[in-house]
Protein backbone atom coordinates (compact mmCIF):
# COMPACT_ATOMS: atom_id res chain seq x y z
CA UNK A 1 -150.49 -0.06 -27.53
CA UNK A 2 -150.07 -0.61 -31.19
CA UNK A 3 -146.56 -2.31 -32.02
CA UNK A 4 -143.47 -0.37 -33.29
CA UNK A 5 -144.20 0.06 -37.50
CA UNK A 6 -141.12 -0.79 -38.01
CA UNK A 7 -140.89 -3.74 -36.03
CA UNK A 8 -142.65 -5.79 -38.90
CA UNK A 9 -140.26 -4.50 -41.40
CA UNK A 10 -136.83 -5.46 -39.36
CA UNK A 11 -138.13 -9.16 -38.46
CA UNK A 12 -138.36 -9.57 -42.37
CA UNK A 13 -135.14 -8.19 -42.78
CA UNK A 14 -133.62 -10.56 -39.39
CA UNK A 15 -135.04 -13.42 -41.05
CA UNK A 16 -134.19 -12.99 -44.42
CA UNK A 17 -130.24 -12.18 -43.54
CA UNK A 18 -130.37 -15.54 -41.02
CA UNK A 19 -131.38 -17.69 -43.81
CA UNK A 20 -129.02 -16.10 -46.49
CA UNK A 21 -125.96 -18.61 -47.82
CA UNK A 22 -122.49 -17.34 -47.64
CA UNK A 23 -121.28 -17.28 -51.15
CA UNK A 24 -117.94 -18.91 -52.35
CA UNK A 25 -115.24 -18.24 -55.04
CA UNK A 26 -113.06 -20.22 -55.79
CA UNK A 27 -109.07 -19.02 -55.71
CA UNK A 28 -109.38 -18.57 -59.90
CA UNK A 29 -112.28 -16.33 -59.68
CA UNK A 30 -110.43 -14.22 -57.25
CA UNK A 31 -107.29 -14.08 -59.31
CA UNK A 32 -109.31 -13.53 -61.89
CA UNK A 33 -111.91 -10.52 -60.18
CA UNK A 34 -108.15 -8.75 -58.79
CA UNK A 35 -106.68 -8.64 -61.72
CA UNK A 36 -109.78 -6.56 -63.29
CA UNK A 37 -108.30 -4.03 -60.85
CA UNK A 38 -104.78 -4.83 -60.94
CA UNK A 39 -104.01 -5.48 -64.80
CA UNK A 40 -107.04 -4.06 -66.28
CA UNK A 41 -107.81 -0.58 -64.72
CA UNK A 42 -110.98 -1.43 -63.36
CA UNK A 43 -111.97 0.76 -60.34
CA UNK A 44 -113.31 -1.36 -57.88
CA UNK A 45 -116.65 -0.18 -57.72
CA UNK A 46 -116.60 -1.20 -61.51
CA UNK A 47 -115.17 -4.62 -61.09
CA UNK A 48 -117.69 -5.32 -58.35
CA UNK A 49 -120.23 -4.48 -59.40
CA UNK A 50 -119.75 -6.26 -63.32
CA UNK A 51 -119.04 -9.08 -61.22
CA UNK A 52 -121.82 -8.99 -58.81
CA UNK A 53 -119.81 -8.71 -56.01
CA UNK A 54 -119.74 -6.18 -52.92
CA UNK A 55 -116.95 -3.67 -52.87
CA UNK A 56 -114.99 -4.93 -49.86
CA UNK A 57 -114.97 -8.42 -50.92
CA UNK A 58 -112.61 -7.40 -54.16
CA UNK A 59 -111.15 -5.37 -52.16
CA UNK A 60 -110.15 -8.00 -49.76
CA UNK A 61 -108.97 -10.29 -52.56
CA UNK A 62 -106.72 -7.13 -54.74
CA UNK A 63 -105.13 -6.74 -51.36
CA UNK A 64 -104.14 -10.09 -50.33
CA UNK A 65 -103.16 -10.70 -54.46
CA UNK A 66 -100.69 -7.77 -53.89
CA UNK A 67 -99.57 -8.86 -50.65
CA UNK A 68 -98.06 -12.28 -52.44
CA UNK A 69 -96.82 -10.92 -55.14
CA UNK A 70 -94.04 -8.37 -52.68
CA UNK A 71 -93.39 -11.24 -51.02
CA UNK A 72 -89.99 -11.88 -51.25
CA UNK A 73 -90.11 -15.50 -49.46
CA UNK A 74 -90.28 -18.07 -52.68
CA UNK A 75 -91.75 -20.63 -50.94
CA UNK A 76 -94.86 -18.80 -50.97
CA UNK A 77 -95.27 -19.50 -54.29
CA UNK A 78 -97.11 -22.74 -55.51
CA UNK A 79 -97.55 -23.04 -58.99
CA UNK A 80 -97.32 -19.62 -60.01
CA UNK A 81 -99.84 -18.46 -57.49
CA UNK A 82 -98.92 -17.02 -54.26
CA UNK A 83 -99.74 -18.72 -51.16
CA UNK A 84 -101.94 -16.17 -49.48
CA UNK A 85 -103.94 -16.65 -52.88
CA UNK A 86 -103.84 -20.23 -53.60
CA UNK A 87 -105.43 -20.59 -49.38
CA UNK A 88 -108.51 -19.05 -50.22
């Protein structure tokens, strides 16, 4: 019995996506990516994209940059950069 067609095809794919490195950012490139969206106007798809980054990933970081700044607890601040940011 011949083999699935597709079988080829998602082996690739399995071993390409094991092999793949996680990318990193560091905290200033994050600031920096949010506040496309935050101070600039950017949509996100826009940002991302300019940016070479998937969607959710500035999504993520836009989120977690607002969340700091409504914090209301100052020691969650460290050198101007919220806490949840500055852990990255």
């Amino acid at each position: 019995m011949p083999a699935h067609p597709f079988k080829a095809r998602i082996l690739a794919i399995e071993r390409c996506l094991m092999t793949k490195q996680r990318r990193s950012f560091s905290p200033e490139f994050k600031r920096e990516a949010a506040s496309l969206v935050l101070d600039q106007g950017y949509s996100h798809i826009e940002a991302a994209r300019s940016l070479g980054l998937v969607e959710s990933a500035l999504r993520r970081w836009v989120n977690q940059l607002q969340e700091g700044k409504r914090s209301t607890n100052p020691t969650c601040y460290m050198r101007g950069v919220p806490f949840s940011v500055a852990g990255w």
